[in-house]
Protein backbone atom coordinates (compact mmCIF):
# COMPACT_ATOMS: atom_id res chain seq x y z
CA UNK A 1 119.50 245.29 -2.58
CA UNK A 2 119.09 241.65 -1.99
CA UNK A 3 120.22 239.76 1.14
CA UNK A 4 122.85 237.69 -0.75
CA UNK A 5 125.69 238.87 -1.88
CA UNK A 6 128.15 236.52 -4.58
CA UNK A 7 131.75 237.27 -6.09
CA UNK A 8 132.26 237.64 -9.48
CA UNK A 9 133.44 234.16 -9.83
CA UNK A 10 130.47 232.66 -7.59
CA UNK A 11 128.17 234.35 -10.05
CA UNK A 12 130.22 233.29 -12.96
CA UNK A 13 129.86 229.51 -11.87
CA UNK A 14 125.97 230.09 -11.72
CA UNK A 15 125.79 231.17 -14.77
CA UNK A 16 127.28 228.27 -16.09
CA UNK A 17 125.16 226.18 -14.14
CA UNK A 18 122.46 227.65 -15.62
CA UNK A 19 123.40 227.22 -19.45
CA UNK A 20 121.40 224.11 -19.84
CA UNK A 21 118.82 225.11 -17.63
CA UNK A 22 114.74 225.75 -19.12
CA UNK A 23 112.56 228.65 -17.81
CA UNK A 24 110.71 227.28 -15.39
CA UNK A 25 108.60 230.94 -14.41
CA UNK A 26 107.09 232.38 -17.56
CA UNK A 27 105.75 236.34 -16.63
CA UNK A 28 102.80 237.50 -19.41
CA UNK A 29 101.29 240.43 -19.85
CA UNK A 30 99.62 240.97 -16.61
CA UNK A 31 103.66 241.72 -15.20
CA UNK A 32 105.21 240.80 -11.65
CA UNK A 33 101.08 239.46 -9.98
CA UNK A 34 101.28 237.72 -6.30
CA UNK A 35 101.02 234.40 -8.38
CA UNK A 36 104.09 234.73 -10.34
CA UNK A 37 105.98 235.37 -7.32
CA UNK A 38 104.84 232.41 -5.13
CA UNK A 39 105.43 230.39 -8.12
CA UNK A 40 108.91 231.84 -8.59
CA UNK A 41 109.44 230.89 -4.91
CA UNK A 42 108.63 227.29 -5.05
CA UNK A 43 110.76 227.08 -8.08
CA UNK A 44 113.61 228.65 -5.99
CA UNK A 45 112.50 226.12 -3.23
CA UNK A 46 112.76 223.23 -5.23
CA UNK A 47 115.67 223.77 -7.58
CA UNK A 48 117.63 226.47 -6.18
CA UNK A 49 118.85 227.75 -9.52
CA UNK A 50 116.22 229.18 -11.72
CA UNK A 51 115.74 230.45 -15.11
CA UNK A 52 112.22 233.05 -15.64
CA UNK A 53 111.25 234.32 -19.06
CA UNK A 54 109.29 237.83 -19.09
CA UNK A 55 107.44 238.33 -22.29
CA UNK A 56 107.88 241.82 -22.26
CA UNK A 57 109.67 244.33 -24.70
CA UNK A 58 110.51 247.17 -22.59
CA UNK A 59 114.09 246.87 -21.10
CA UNK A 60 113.51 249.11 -18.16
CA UNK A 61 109.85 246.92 -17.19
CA UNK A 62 112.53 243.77 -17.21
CA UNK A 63 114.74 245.22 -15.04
CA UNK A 64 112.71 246.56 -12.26
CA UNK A 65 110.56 242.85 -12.56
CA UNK A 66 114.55 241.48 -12.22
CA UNK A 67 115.34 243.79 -9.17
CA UNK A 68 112.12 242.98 -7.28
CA UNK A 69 111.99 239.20 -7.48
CA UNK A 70 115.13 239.30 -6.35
CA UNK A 71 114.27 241.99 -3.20
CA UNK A 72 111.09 239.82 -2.49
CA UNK A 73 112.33 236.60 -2.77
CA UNK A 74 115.69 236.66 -0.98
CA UNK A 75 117.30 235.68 -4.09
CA UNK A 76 120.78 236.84 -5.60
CA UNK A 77 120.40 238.05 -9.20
CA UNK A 78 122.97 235.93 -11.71
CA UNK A 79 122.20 237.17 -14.95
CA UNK A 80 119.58 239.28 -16.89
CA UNK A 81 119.81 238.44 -20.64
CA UNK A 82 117.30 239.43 -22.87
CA UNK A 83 114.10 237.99 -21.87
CA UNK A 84 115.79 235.36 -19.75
CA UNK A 85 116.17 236.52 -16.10
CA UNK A 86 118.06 233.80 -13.64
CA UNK A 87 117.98 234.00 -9.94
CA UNK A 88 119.62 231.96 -7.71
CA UNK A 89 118.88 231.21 -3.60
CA UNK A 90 120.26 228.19 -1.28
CA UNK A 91 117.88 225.70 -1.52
CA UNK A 92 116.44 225.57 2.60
CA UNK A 93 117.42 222.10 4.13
CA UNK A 94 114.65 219.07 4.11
CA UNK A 95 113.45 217.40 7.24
CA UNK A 96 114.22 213.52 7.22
CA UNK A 97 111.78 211.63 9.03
CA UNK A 98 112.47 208.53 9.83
CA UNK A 99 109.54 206.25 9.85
CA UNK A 100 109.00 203.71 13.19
CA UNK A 101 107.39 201.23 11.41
CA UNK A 102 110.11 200.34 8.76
CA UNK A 103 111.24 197.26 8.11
CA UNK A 104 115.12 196.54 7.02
CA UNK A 105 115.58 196.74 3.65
CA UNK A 106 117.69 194.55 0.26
CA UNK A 107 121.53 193.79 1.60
CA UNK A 108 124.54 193.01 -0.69
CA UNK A 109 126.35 189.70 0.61
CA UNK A 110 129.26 188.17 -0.92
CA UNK A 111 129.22 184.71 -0.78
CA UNK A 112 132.34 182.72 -1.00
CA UNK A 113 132.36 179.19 -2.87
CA UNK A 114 135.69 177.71 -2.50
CA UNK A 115 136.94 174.65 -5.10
CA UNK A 116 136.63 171.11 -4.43
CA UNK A 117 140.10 170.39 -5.27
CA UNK A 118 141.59 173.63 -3.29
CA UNK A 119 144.30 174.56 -6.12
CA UNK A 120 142.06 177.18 -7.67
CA UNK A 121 140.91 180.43 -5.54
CA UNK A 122 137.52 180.78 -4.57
CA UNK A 123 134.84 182.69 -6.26
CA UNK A 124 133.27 185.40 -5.00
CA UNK A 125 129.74 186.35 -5.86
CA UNK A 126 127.37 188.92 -4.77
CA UNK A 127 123.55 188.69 -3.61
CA UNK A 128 120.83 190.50 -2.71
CA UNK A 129 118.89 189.11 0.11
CA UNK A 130 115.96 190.73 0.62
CA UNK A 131 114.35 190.98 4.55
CA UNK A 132 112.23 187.99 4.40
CA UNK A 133 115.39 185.62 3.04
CA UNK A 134 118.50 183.83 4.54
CA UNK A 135 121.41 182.34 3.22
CA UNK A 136 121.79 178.80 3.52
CA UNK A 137 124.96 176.53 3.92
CA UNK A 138 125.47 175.94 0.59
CA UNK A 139 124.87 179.59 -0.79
CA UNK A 140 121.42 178.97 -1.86
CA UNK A 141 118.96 181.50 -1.00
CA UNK A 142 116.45 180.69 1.30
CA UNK A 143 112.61 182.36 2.49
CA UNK A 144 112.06 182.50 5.48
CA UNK A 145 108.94 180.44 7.00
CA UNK A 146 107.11 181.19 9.55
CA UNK A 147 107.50 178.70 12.67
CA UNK A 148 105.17 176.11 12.22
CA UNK A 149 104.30 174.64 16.20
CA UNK A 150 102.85 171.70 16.65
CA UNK A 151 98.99 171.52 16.77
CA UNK A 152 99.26 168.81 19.72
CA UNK A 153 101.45 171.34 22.22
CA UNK A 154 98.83 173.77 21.78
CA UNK A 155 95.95 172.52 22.29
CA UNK A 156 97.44 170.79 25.52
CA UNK A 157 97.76 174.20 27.16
């Protein structure tokens, strides 16, 4: 038996989950080879919810391919429907690295641009600024220069 275990109604919501889905494991002739099954496990790896189509016409060869994907892979069993066989594992969680060398990124900034004659209410717009740009007094969008020193100062020390 495999290691998971679902309720009716968890399996019923994978099936439906699965409805739209395309096979994404197709098993020929050759049957249930080493290939098929690392192939089914990077599916499982990288979608979580998989459909596999067997192109075989023997019931019994479906069902025992069915029952040992599902041994060897760790994988609950959802549905076996026809041809169409859908398995279904927790996809594992991926490592965030966060990168030293980043730089900060776009921000949102609402500017506010009050009227001249201070009946009306001000309007309120949105910007990006990007990392190398600054908001000015007015508003305006400004890049941001390096420091130019002075050639004199430099060349004195």
């Amino acid at each position: 038996m495999p290691a998971i275990q679902l309720t009716p109604s968890e399996r019923k919501d994978k099936r439906a989950d699965a409805h739209h889905l395309a096979p994404v494991v197709l098993i020929g002739g050759d049957g249930l080879t080493p290939a098929v099954v690392k192939e089914t496990d990077a599916a499982l790896n990288a979608h979580g919810l998989i459909k596999v189509r067997v192109f075989s016409d023997q019931r019994e060869t479906r069902d025992a391919m069915f029952a040992a994907l599902a041994d060897r892979l760790n994988a609950a069993p959802i549905q076996h429907i026809g041809k169409l066989l859908v398995l279904w594992r927790p996809m594992p969680e991926k490592v965030k690295s966060e990168r030293d060398d980043r730089m900060p990124g776009p921000k949102m900034v609402k500017v506010l641009k009050f009227s001249k004659s201070g009946n009306h209410r001000p309007q309120v717009k949105k910007i990006k600024v990007l990392g190398n740009q600054r908001i000015a007094a007015g508003g305006q969008i400004k890049r941001a220069k390096k420091r130019i020193t002075s050639v004199k100062k430099t060349a004195v020390d």
